[in-house]
C-alpha atoms as a PDB file:
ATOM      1  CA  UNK A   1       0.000   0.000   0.000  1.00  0.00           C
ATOM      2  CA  UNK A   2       0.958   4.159  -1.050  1.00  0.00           C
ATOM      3  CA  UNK A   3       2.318   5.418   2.397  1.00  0.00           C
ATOM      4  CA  UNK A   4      -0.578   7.913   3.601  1.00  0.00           C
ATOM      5  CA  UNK A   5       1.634  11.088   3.517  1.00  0.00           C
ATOM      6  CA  UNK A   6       2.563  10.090  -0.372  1.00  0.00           C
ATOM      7  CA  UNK A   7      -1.413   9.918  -1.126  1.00  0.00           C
ATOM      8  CA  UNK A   8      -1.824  13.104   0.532  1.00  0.00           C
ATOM      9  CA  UNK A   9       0.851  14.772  -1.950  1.00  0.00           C
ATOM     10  CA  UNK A  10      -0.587  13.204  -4.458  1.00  0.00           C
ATOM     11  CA  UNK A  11      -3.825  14.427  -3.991  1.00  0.00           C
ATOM     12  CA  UNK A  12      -2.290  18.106  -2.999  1.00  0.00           C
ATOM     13  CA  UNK A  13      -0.895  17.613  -6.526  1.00  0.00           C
ATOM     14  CA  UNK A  14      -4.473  16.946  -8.137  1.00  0.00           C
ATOM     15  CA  UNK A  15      -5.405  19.913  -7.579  1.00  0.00           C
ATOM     16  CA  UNK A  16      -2.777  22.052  -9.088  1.00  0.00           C
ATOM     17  CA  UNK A  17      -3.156  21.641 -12.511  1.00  0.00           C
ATOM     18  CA  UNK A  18      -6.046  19.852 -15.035  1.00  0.00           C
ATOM     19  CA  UNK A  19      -9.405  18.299 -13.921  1.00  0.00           C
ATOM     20  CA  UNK A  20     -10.280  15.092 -12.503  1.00  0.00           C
ATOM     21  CA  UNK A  21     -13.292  13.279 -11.556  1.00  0.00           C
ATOM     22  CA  UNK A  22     -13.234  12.252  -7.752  1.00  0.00           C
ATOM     23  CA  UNK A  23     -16.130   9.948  -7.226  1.00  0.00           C
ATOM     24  CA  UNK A  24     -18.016   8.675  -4.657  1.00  0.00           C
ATOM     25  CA  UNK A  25     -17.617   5.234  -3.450  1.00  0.00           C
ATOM     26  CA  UNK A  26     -20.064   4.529  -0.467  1.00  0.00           C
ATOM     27  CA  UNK A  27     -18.225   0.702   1.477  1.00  0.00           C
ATOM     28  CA  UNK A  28     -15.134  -0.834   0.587  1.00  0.00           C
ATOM     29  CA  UNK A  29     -16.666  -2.969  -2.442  1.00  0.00           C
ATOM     30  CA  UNK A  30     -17.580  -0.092  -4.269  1.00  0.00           C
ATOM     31  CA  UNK A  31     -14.334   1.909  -3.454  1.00  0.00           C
ATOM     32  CA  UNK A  32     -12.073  -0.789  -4.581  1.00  0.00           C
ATOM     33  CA  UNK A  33     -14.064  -1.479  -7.651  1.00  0.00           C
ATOM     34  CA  UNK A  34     -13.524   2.434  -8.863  1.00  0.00           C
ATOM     35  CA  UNK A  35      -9.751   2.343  -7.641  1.00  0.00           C
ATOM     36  CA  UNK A  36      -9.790  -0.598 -10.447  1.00  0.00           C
ATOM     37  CA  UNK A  37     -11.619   1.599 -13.050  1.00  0.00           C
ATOM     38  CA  UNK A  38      -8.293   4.277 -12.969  1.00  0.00           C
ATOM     39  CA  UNK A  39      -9.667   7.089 -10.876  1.00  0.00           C
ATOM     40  CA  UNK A  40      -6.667   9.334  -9.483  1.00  0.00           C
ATOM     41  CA  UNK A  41      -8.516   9.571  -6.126  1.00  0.00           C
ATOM     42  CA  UNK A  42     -11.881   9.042  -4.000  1.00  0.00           C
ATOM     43  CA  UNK A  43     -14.387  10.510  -2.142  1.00  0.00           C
ATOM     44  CA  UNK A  44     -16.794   9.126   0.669  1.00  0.00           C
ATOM     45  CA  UNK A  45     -20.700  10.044   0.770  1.00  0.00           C
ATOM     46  CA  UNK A  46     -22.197  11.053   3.460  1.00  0.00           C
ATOM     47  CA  UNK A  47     -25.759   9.982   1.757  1.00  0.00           C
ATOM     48  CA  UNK A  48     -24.318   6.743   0.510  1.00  0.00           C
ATOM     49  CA  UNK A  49     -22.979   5.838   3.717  1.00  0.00           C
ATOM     50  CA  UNK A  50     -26.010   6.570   5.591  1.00  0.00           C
ATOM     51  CA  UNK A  51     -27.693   4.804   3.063  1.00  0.00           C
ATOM     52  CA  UNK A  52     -26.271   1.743   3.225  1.00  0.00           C
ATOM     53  CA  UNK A  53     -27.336   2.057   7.150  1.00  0.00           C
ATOM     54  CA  UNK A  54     -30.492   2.371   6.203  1.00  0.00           C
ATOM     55  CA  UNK A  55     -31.213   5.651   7.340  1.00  0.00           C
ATOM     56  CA  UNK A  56     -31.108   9.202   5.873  1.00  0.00           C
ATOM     57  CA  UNK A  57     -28.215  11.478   4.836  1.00  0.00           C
ATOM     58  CA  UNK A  58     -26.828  12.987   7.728  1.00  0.00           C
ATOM     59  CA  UNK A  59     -28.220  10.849  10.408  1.00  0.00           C
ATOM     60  CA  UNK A  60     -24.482   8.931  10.786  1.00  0.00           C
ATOM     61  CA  UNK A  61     -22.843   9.918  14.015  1.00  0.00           C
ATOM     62  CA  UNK A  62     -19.145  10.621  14.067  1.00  0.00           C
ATOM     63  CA  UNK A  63     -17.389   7.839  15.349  1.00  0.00           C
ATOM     64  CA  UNK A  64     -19.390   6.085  12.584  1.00  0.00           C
ATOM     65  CA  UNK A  65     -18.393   8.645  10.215  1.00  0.00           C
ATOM     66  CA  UNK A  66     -14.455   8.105  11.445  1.00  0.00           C
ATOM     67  CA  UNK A  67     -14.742   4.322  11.382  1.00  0.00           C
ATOM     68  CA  UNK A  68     -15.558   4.679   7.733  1.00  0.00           C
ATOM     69  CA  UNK A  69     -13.330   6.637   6.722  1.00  0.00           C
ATOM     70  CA  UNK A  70     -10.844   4.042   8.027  1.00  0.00           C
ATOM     71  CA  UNK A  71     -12.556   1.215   5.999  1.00  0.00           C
ATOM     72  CA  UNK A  72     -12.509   3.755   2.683  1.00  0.00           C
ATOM     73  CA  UNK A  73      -8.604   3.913   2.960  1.00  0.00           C
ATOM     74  CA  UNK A  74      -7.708   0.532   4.149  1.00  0.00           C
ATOM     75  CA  UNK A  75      -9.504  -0.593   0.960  1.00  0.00           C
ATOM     76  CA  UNK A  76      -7.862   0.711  -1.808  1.00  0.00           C
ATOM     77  CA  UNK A  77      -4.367   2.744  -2.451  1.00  0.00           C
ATOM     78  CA  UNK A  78      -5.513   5.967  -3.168  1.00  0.00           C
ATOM     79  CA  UNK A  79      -5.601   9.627  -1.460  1.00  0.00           C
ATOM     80  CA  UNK A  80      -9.567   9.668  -0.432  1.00  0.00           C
ATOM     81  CA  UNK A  81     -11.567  12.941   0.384  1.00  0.00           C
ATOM     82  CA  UNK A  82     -13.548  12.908   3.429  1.00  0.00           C
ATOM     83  CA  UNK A  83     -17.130  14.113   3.080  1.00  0.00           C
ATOM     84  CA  UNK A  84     -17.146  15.370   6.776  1.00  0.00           C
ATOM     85  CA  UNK A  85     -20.742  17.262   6.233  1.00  0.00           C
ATOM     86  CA  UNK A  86     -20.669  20.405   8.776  1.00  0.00           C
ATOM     87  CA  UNK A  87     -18.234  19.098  10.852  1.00  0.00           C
ATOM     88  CA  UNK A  88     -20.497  17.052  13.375  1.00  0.00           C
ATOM     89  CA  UNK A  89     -20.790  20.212  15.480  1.00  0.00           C
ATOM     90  CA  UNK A  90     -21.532  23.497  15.731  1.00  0.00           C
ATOM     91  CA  UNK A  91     -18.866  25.813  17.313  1.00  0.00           C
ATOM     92  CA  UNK A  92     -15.867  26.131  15.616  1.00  0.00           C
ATOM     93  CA  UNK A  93     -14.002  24.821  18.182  1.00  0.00           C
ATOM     94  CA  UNK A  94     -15.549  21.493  17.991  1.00  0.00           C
ATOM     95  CA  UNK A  95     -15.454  21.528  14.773  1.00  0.00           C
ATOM     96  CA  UNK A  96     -11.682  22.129  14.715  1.00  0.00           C
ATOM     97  CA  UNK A  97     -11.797  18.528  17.353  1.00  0.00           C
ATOM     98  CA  UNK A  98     -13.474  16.348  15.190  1.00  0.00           C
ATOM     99  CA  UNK A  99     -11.290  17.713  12.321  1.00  0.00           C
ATOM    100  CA  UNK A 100      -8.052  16.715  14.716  1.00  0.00           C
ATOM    101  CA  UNK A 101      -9.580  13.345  15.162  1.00  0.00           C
ATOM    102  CA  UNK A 102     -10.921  13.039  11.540  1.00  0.00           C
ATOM    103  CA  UNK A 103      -6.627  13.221  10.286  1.00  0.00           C
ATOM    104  CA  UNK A 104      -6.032  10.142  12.145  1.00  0.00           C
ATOM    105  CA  UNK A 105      -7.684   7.752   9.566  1.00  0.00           C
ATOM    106  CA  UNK A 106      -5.449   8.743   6.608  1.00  0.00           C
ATOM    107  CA  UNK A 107      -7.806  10.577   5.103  1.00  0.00           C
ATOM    108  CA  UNK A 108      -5.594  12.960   2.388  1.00  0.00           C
ATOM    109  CA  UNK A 109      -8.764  15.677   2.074  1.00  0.00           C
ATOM    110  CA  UNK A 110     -11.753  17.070   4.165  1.00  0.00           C
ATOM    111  CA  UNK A 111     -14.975  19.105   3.699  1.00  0.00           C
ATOM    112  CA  UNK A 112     -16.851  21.278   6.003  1.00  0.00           C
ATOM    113  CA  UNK A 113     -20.405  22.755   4.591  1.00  0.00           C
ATOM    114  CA  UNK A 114     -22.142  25.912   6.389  1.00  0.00           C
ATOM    115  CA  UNK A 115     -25.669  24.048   6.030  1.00  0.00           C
ATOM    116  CA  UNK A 116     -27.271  23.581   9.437  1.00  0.00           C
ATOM    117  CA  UNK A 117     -30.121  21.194   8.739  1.00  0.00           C
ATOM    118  CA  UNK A 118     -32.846  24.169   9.380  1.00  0.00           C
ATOM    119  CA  UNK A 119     -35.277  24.494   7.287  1.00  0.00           C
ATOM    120  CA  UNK A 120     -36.166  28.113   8.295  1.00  0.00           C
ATOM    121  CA  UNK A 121     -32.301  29.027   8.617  1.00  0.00           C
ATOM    122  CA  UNK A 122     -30.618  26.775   6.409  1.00  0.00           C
ATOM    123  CA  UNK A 123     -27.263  28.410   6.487  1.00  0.00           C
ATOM    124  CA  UNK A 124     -24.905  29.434   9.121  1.00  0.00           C
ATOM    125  CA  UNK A 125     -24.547  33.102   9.993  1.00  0.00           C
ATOM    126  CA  UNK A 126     -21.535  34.260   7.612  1.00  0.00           C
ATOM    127  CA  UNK A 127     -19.002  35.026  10.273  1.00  0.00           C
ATOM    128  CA  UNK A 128     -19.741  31.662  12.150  1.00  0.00           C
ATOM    129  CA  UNK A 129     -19.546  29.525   9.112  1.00  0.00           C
ATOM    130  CA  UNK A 130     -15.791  31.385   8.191  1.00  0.00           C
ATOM    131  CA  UNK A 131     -14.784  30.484  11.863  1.00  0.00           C
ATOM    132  CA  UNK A 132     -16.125  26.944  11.241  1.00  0.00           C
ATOM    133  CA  UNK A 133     -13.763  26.877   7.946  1.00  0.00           C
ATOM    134  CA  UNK A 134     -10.707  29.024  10.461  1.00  0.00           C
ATOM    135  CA  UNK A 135     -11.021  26.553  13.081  1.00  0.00           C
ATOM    136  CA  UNK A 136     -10.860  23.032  10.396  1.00  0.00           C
ATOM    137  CA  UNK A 137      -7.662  24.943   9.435  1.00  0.00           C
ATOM    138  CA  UNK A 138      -6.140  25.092  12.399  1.00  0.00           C
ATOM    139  CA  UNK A 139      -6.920  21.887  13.540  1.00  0.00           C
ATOM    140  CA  UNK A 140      -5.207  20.413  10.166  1.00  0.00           C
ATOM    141  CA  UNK A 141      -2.115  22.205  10.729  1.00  0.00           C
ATOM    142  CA  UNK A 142      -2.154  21.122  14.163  1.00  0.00           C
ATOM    143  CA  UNK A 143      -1.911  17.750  13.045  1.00  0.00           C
ATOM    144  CA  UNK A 144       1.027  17.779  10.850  1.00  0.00           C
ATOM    145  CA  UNK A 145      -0.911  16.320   8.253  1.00  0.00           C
ATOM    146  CA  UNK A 146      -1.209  17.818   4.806  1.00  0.00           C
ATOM    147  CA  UNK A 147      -4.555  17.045   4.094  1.00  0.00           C
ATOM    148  CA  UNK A 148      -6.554  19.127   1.293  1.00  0.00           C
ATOM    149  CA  UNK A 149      -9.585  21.084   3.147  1.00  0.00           C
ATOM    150  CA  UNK A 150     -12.095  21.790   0.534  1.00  0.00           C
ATOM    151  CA  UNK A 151     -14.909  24.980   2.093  1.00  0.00           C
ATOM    152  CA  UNK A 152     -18.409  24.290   0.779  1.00  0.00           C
ATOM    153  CA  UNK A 153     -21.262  26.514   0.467  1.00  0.00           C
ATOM    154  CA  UNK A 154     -24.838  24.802  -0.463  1.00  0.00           C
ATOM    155  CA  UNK A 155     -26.840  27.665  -0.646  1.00  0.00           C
ATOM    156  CA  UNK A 156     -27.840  26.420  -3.889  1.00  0.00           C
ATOM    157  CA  UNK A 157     -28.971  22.946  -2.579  1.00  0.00           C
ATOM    158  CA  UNK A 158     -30.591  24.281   0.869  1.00  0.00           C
ATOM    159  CA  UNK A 159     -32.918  26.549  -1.101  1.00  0.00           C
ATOM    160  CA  UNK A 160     -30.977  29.799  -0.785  1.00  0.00           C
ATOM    161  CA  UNK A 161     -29.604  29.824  -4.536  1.00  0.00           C
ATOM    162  CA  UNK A 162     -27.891  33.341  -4.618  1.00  0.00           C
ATOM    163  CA  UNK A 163     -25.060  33.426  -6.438  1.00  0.00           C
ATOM    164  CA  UNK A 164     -23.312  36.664  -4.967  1.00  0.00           C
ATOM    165  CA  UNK A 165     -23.667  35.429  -1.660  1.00  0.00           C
ATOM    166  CA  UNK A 166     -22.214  32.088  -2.374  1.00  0.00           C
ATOM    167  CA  UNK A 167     -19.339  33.304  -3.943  1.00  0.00           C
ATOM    168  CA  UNK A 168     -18.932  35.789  -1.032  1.00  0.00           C
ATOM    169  CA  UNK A 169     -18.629  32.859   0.882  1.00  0.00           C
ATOM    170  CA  UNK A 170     -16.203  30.975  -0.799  1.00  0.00           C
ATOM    171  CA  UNK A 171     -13.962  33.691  -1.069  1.00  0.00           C
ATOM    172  CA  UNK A 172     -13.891  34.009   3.044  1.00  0.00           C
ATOM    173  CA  UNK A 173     -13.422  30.300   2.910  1.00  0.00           C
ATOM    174  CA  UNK A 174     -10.438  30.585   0.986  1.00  0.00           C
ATOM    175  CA  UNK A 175      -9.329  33.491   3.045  1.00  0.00           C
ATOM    176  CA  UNK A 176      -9.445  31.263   6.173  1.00  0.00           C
ATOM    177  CA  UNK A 177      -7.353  28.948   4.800  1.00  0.00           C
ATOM    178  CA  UNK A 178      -9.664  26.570   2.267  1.00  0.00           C
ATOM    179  CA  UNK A 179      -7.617  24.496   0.090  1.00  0.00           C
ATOM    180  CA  UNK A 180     -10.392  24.305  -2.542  1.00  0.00           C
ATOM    181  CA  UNK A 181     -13.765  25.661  -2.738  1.00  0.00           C
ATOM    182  CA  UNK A 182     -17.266  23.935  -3.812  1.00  0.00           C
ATOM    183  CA  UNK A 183     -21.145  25.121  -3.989  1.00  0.00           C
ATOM    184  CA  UNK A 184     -23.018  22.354  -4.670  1.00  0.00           C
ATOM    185  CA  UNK A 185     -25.818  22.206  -6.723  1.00  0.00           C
ATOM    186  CA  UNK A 186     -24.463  24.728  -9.593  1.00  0.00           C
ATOM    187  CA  UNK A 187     -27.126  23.822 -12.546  1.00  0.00           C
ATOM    188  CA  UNK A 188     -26.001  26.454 -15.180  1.00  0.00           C
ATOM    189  CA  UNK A 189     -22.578  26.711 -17.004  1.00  0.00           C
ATOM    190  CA  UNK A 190     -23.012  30.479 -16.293  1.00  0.00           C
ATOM    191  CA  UNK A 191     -22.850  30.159 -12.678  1.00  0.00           C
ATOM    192  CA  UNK A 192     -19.911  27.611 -12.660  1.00  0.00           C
ATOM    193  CA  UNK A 193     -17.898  30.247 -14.851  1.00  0.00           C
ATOM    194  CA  UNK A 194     -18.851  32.908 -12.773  1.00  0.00           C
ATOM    195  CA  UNK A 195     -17.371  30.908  -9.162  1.00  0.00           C
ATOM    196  CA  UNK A 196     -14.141  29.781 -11.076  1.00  0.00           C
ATOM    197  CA  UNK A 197     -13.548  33.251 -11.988  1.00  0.00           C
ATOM    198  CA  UNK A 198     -14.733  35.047  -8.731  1.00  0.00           C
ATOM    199  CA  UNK A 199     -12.447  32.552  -6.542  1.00  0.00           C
ATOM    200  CA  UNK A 200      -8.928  32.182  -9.073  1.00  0.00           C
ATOM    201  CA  UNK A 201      -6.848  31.139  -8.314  1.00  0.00           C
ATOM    202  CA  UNK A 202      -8.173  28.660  -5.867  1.00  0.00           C
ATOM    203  CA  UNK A 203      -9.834  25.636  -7.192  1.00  0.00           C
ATOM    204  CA  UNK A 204     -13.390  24.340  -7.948  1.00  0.00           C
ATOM    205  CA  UNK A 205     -14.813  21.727  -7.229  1.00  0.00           C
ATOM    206  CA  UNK A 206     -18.204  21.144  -9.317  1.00  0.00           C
ATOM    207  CA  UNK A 207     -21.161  18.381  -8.264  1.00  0.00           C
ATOM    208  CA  UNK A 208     -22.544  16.505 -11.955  1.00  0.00           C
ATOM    209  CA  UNK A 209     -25.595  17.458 -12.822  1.00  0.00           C
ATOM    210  CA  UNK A 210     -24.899  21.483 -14.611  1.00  0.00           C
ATOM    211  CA  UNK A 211     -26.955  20.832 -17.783  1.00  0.00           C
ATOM    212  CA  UNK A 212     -25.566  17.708 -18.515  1.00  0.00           C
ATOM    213  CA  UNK A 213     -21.957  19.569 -18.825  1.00  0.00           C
ATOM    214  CA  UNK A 214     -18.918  16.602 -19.172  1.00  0.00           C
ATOM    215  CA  UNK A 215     -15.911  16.371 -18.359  1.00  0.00           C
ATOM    216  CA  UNK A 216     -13.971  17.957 -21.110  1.00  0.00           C
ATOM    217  CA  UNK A 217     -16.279  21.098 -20.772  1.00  0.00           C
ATOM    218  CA  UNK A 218     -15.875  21.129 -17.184  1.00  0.00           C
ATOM    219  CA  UNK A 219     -12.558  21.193 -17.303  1.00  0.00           C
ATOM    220  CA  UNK A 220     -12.746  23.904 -20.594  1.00  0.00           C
ATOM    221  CA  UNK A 221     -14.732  26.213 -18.258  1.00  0.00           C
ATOM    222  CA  UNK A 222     -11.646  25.830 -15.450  1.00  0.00           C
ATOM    223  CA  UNK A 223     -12.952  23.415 -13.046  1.00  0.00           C
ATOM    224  CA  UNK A 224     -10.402  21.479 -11.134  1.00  0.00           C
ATOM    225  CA  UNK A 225     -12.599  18.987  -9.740  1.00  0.00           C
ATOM    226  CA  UNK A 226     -15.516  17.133 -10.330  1.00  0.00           C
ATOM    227  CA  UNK A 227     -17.718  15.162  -7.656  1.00  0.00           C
ATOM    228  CA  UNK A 228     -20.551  12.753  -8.038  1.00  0.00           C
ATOM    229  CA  UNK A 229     -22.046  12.659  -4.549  1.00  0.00           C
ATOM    230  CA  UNK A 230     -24.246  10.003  -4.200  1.00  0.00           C
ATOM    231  CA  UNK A 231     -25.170   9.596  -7.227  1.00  0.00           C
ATOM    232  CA  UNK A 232     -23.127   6.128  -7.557  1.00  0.00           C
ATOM    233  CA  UNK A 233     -24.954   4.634  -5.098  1.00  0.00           C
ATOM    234  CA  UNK A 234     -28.132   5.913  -6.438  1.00  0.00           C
ATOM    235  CA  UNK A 235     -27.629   4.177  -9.571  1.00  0.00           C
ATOM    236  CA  UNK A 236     -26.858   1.140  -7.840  1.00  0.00           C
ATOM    237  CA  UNK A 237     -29.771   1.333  -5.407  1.00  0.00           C
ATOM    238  CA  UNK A 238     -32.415   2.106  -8.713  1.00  0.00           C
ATOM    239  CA  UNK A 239     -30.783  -1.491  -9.844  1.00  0.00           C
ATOM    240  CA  UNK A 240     -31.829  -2.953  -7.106  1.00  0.00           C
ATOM    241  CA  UNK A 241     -35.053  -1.549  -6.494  1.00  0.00           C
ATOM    242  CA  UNK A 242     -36.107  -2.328 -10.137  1.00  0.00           C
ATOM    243  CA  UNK A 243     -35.236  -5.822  -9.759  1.00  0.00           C
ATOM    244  CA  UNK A 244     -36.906  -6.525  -6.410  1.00  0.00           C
ATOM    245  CA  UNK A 245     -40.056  -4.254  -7.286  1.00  0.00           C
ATOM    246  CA  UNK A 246     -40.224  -6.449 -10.510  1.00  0.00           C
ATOM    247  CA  UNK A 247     -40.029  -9.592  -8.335  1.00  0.00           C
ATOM    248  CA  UNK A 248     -42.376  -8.561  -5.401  1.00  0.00           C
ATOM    249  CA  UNK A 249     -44.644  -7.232  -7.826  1.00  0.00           C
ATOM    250  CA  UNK A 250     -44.967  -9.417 -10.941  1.00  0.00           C
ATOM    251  CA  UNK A 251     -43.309 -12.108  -9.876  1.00  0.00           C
ATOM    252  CA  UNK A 252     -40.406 -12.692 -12.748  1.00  0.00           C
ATOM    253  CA  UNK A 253     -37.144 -12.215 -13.050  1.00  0.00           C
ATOM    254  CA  UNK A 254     -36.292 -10.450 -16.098  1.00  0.00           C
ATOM    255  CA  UNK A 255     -34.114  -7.407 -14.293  1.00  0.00           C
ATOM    256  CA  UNK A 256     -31.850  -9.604 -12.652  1.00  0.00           C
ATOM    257  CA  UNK A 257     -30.532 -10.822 -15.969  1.00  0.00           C
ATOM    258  CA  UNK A 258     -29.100  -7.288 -16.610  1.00  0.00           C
ATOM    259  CA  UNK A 259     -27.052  -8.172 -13.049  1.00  0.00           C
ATOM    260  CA  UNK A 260     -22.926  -8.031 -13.616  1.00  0.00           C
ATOM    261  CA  UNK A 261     -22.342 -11.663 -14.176  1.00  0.00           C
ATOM    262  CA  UNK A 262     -21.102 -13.173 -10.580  1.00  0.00           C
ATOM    263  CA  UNK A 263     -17.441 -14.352 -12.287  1.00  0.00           C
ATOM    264  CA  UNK A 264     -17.235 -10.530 -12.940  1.00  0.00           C
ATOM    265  CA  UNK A 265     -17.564  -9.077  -9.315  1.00  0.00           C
ATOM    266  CA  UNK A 266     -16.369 -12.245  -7.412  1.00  0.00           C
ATOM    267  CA  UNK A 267     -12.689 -11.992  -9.783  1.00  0.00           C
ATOM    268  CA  UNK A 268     -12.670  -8.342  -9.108  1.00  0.00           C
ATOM    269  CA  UNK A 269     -12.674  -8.964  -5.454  1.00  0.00           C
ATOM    270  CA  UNK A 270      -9.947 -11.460  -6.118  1.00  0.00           C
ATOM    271  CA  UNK A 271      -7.319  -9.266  -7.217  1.00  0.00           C
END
C-alpha cells in the first residue's frame, strides 16, 4: 500500500493543474471497484454511507463517520476525500476537534459545509460559518498532516440559490485557509464560470448534474474537480429496487438478468 503522507501529496498535486473526476464510493466494495476503473482519487458520501445504514443522509454519528473513513482507505491505495458534512458540530471549536480526530484515519482531504439542517435558517450566519472553515484549518495544521480542506457553500442545494452570496462565501473560505472551494448544486454553465472566476486562483470543485456539462467542458470552463455525490450509489440502489419491485410485484425475473455476471464481481474482489 501508497504510504498515507505520499497519497496526501498526491492528492495536494491533483489539484494544481487539469481536472479530474473524484467519485463517490459509499463501502469498501464499491471503493475498490472504482480504484480498479483508474480514478486518481476518491471521495466518501455522506448519503451513501447513511444509506447503506439504512437511514437518511446525515443521520451517521461521528465515530461512525471516522470508522468509515478508516474502511474507505484501508480498501484501496488511493488519497480519499472525506465528506465530513458540517463538521459534526456546531462551534468552531468542535469543529476544529473532530477535524483533529478526523486526520487520524489517513484521510488525504476534508470538507466542512455551512448548512445547518434548518429548514427556516438553512445556512450558518456568515461570520460563524468562516470560523467553522478558520477553526478546520487550524486543527489540520495542528496535526502535521497535509490534508486538502475543501470549504463548501450549499446555498444552492438548501434553497438559498444566490449566487453573490455564495461566492462571497467561498472567497472568506479561501481566506481562512480553504484548500479548494465547492457550492453544490451549480445547474447552469453560467454560474460555474462565474465561481471559477470570482475565486482564481483557488480551485473548484463542481457536483454533476450542470446541464448535462462533461468532463472535457468542465474542465474547458476551469474546473479542477468534479464530484458525483451520491449519485453512484443511487444508480446502484435504482438497480436494485427495479429488480426486487419487478419480483415482489410481478413475480419474474427479467431485471436480474441485466445483473454483472457473478465471475465478474467475485474476480474483481480477487485481485
Amino acid at each position: 500500500m501508497t504510504p498515507i503522507d505520499d497519497r496526501r501529496r498526491e492528492f495536494r498535486r491533483l489539484h494544481q493543474t487539469g481536472c479530474f473526476v473524484l467519485p463517490n464510493p459509499w463501502d469498501p466494495g464499491s471503493a475498490r471497484l472504482l480504484a480498479q476503473l483508474g480514478f486518481p482519487a476518491l471521495a466518501t458520501t455522506s448519503s451513501g454511507l447513511a444509506w447503506s445504514l439504512g437511514r437518511p443522509d446525515n443521520h451517521v454519528t461521528l465515530d461512525e463517520a471516522l470508522a468509515h473513513f478508516r474502511a474507505i482507505v484501508g480498501a484501496v491505495d488511493l488519497p480519499v476525500n472525506a465528506d465530513f458534512e458540517g463538521g459534526f458540530a456546531v462551534e468552531p471549536a468542535a469543529v476544529g476537534a473532530n477535524v483533529l480526530r478526523a486526520t487520524g484515519t489517513g484521510i488525504a482531504g476534508i470538507s466542512i459545509e455551512d448548512s445547518t439542517g434548518d429548514a427556516l435558517q438553512p445556512l450558518f450566519d456568515f461570520d460563524l460559518s468562516v470560523a467553522r472553515v478558520r477553526a478546520a484549518r487550524a486543527a489540520i495544521d495542528a496535526s502535521g498532516a497535509d490534508v486538502v480542506l475543501t470549504g463548501r457553500s450549499e446555498g444552492f442545494i438548501v434553497g438559498r440559490p444566490d449566487l453573490e452570496e455564495t461566492i462571497r462565501r467561498l472567497r472568506a473560505y479561501a481566506s481562512a485557509g480553504a484548500d479548494c472551494l465547492y457550492a453544490p448544486g451549480l445547474r447552469s454553465r453560467s454560474a460555474i464560470s462565474a465561481v471559477v472566476a470570482a475565486v482564481a486562483p483557488w480551485p473548484v470543485n463542481v457536483l454533476i448534474g450542470a446541464e448535462g456539462a462533461g468532463v472535457a467542458e468542465l474542465s474547458a470552463m476551469g474546473v479542477r474537480r468534479i464530484s458525483v455525490g451520491g449519485a453512484l450509489a443511487r444508480a446502484a440502489w435504482g438497480g436494485f429496487l427495479e429488480a426486487a419491485r419487478e419480483i415482489a410485484e410481478r413475480g419474474t425475473f427479467t431485471s436480474l438478468l441485466r445483473a454483472v455476471p457473478f465471475a465478474d464481481i467475485d474476480g474483481a474482489f480477487a485481485r
